[in-house]
PDB file of N, CA and C in Angstrom:
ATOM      1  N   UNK A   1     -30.929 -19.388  29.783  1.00  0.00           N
ATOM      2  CA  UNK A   1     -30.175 -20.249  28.918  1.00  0.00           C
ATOM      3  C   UNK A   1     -29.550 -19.394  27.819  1.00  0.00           C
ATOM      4  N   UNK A   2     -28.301 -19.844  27.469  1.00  0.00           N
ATOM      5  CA  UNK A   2     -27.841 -18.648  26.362  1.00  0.00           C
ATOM      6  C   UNK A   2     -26.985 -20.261  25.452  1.00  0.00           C
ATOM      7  N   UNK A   3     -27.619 -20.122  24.426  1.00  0.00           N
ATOM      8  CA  UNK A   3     -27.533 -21.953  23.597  1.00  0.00           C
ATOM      9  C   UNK A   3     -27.384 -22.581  23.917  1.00  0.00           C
ATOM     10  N   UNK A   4     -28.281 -23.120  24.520  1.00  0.00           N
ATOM     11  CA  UNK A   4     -28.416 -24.511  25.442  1.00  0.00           C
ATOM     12  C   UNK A   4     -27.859 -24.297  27.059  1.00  0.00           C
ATOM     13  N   UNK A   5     -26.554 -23.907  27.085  1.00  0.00           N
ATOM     14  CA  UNK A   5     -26.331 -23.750  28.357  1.00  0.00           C
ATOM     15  C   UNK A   5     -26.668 -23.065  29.658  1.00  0.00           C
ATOM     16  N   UNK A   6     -26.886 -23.498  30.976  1.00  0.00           N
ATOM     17  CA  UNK A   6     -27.360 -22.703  31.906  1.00  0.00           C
ATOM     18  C   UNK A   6     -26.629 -21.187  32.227  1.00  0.00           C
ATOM     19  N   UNK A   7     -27.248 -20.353  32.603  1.00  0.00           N
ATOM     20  CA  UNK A   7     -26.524 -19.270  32.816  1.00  0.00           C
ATOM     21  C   UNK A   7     -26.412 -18.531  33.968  1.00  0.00           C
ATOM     22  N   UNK A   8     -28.378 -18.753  34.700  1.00  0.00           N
ATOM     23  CA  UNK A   8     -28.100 -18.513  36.011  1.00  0.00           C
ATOM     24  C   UNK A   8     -29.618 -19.215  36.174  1.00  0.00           C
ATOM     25  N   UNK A   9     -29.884 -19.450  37.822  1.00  0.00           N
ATOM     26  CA  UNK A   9     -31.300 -19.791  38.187  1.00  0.00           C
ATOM     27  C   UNK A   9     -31.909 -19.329  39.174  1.00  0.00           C
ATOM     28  N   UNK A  10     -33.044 -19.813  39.053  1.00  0.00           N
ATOM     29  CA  UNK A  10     -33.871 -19.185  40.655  1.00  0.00           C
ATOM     30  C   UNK A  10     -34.649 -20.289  40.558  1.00  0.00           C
ATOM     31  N   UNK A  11     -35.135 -20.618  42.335  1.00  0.00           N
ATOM     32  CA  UNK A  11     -36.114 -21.238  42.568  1.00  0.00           C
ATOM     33  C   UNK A  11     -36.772 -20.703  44.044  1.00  0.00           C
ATOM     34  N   UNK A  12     -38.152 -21.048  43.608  1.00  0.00           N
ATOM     35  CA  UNK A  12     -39.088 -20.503  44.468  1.00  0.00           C
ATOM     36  C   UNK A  12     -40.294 -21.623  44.643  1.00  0.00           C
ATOM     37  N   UNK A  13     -40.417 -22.069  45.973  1.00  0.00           N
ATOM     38  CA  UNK A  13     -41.562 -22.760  46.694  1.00  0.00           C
ATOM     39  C   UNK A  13     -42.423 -22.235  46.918  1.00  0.00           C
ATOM     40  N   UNK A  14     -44.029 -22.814  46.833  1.00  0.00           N
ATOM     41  CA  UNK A  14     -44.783 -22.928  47.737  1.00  0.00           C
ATOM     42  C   UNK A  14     -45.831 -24.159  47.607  1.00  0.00           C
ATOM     43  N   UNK A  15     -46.701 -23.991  48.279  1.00  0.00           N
ATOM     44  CA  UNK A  15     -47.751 -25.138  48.411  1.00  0.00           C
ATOM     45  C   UNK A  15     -49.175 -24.875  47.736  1.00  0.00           C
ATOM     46  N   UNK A  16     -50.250 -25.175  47.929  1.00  0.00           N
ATOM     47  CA  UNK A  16     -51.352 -25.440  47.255  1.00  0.00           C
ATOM     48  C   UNK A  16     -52.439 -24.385  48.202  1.00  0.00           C
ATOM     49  N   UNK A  17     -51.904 -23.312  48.703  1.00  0.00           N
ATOM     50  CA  UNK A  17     -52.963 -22.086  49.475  1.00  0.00           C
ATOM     51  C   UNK A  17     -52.136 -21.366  49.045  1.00  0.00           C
ATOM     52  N   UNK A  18     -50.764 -21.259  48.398  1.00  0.00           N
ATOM     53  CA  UNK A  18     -49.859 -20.077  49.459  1.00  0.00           C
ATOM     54  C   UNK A  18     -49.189 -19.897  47.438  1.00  0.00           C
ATOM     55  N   UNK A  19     -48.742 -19.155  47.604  1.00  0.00           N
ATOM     56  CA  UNK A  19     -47.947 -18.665  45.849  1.00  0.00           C
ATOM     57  C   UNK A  19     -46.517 -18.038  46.258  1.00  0.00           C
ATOM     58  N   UNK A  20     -45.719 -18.414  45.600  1.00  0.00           N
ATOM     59  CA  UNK A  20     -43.956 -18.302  45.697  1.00  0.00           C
ATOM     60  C   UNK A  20     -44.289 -17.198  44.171  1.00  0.00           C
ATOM     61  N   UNK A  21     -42.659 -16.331  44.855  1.00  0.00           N
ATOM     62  CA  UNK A  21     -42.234 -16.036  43.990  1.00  0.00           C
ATOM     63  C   UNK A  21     -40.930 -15.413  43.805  1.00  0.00           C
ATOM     64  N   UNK A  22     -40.033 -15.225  42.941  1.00  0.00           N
ATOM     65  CA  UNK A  22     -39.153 -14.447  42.508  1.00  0.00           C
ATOM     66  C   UNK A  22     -38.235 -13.958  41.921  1.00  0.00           C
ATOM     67  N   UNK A  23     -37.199 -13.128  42.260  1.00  0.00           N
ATOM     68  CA  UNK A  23     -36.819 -12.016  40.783  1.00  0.00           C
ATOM     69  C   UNK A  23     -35.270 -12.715  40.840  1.00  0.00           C
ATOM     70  N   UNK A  24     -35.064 -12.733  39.524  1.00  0.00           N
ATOM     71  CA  UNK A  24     -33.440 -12.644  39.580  1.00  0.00           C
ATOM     72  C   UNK A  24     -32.987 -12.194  38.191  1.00  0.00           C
ATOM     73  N   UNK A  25     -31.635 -11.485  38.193  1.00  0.00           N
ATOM     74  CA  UNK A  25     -30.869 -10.785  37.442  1.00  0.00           C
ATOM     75  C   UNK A  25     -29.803 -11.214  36.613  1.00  0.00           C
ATOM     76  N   UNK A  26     -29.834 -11.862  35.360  1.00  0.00           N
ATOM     77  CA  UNK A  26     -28.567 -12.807  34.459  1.00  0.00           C
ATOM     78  C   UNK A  26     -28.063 -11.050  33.436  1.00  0.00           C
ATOM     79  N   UNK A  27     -26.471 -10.922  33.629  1.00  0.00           N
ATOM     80  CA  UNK A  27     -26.123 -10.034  32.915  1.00  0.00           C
ATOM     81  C   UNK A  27     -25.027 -11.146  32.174  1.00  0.00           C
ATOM     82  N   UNK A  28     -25.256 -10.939  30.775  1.00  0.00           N
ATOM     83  CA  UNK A  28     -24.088 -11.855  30.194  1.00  0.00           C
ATOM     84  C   UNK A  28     -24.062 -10.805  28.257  1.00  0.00           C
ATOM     85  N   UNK A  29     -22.813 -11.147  27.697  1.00  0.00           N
ATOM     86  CA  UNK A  29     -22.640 -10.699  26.306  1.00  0.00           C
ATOM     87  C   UNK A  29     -22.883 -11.588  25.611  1.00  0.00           C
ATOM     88  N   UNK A  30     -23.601 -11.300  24.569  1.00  0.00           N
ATOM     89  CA  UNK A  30     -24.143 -12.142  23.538  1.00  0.00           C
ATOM     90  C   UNK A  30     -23.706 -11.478  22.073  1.00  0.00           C
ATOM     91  N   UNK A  31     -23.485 -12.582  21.190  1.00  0.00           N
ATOM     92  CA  UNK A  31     -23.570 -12.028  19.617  1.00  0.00           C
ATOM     93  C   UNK A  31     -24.592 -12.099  19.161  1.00  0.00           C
ATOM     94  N   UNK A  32     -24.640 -11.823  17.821  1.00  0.00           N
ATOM     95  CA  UNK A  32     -25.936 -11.593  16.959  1.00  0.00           C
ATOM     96  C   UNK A  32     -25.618 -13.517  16.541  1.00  0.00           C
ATOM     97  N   UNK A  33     -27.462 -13.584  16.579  1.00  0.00           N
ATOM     98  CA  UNK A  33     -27.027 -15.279  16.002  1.00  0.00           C
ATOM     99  C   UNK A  33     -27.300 -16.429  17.548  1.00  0.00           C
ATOM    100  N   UNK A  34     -27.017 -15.362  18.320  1.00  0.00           N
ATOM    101  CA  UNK A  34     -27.349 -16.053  20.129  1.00  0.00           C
ATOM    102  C   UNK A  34     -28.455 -16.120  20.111  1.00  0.00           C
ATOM    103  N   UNK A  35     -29.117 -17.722  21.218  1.00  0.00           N
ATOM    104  CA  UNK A  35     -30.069 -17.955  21.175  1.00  0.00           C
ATOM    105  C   UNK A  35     -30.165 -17.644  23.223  1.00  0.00           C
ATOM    106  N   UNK A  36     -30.987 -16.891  23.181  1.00  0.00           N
ATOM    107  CA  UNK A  36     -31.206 -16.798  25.173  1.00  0.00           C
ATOM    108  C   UNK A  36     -32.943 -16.779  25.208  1.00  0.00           C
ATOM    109  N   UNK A  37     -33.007 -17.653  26.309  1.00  0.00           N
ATOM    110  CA  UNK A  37     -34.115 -18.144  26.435  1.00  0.00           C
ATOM    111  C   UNK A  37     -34.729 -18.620  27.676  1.00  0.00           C
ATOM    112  N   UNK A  38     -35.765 -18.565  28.517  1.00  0.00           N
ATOM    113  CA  UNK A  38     -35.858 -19.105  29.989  1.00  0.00           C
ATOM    114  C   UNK A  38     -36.550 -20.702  29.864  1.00  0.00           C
ATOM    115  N   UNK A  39     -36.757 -21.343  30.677  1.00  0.00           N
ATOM    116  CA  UNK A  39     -37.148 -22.372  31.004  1.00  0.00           C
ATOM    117  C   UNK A  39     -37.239 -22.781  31.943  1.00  0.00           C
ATOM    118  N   UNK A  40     -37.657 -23.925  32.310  1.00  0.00           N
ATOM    119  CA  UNK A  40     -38.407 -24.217  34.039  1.00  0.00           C
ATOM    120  C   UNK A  40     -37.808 -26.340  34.022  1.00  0.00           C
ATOM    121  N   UNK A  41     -37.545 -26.244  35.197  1.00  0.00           N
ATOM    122  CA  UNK A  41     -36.825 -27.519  34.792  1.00  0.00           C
ATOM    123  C   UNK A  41     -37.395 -28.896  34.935  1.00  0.00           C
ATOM    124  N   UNK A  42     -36.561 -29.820  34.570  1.00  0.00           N
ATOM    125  CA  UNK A  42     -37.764 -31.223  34.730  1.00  0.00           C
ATOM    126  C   UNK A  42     -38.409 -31.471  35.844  1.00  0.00           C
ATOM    127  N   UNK A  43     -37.912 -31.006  37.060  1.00  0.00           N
ATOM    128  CA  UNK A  43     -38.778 -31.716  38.474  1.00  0.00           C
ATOM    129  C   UNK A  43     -39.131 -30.225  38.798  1.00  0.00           C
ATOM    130  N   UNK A  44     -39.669 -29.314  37.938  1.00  0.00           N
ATOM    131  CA  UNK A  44     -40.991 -28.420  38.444  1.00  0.00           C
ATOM    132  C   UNK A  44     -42.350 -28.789  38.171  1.00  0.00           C
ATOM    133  N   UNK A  45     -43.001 -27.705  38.423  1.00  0.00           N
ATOM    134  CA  UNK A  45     -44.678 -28.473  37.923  1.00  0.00           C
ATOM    135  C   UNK A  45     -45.003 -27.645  36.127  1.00  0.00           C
ATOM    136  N   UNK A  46     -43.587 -27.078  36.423  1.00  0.00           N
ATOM    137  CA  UNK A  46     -43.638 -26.434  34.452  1.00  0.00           C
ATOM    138  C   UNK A  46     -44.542 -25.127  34.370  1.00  0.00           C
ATOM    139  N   UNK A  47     -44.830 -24.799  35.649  1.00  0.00           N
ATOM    140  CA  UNK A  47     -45.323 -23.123  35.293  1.00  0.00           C
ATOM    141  C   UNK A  47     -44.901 -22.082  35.963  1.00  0.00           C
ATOM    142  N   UNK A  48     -45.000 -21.400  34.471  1.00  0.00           N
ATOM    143  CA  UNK A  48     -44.392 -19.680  34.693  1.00  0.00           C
ATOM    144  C   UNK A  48     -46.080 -18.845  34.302  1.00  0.00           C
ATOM    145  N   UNK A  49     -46.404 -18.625  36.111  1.00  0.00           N
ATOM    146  CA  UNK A  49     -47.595 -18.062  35.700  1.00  0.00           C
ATOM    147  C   UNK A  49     -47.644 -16.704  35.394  1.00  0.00           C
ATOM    148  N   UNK A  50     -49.047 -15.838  34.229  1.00  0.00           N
ATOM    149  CA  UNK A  50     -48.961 -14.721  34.106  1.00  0.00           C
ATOM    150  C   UNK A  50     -50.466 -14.551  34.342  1.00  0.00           C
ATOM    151  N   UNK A  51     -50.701 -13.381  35.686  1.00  0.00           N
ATOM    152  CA  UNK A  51     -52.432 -13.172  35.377  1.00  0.00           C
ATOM    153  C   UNK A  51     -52.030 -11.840  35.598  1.00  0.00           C
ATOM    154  N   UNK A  52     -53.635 -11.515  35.592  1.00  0.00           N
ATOM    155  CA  UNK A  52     -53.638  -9.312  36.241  1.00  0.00           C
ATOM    156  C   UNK A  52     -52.841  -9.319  37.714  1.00  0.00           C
ATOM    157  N   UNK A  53     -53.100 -10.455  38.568  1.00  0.00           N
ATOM    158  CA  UNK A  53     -52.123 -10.239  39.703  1.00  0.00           C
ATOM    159  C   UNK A  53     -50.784 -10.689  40.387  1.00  0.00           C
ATOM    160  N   UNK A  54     -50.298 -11.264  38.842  1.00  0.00           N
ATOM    161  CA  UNK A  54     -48.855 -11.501  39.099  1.00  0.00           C
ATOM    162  C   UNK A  54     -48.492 -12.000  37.390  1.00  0.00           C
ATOM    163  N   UNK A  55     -47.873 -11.291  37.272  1.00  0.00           N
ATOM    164  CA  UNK A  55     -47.271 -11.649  35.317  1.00  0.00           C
ATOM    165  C   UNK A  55     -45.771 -11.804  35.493  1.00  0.00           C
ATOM    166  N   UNK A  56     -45.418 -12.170  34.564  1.00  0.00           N
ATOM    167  CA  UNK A  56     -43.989 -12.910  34.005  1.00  0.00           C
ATOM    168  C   UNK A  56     -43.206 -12.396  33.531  1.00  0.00           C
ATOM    169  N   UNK A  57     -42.282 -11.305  33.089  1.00  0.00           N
ATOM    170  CA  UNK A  57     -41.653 -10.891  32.293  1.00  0.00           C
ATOM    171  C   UNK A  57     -40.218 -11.452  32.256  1.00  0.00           C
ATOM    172  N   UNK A  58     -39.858 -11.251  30.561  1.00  0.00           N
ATOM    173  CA  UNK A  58     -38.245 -11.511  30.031  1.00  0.00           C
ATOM    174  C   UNK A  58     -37.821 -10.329  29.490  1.00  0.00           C
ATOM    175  N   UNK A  59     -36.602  -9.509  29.717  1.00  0.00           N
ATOM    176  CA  UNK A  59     -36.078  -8.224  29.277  1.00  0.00           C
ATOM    177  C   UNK A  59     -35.068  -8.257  28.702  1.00  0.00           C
ATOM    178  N   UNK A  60     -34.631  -7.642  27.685  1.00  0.00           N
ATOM    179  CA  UNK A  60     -33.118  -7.699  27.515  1.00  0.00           C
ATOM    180  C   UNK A  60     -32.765  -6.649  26.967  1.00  0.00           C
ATOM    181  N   UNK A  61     -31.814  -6.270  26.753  1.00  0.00           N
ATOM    182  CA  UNK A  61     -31.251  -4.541  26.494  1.00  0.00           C
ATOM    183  C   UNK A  61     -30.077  -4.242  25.630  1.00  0.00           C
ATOM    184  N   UNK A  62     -30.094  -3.699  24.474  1.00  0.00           N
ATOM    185  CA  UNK A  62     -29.068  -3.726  23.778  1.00  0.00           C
ATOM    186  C   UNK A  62     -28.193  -2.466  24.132  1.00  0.00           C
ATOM    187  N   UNK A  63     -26.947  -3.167  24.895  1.00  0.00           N
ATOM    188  CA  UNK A  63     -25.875  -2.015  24.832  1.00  0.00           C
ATOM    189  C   UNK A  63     -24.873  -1.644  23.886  1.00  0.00           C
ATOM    190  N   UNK A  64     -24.777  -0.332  23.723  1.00  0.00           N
ATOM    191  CA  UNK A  64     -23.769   0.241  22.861  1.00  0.00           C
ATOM    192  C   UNK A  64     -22.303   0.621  23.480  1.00  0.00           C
TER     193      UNK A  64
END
């Protein structure tokens, strides 16, 4: 999300034995004052899991 608006998504299935997962890549320009942020949407089950055998990360990179 980059203020409020969508920017890009991913979705990933699975069931109640089995664990989904995966990666995706949002490149966009932002000003100072921008709000970017992830989220999970109303008809998920609302988790972004993090343990020792699978964690979560958000990155972002300031270019010059």
């Amino acid at each position: 999300m980059l203020n409020g608006l969508d920017v890009g998504g991913i979705d990933s299935d699975a069931d109640a034995n089995n664990w989904g997962s995966a990666t995706g890549v949002v490149v966009m320009s932002v000003e100072a004052g921008d709000h970017v942020y992830i989220r999970v949407t109303t008809g998920s089950s609302g988790k972004i899991i993090s343990r020792p055998e699978s964690k979560s990360t958000f990155s972002g990179w300031l270019l010059f």
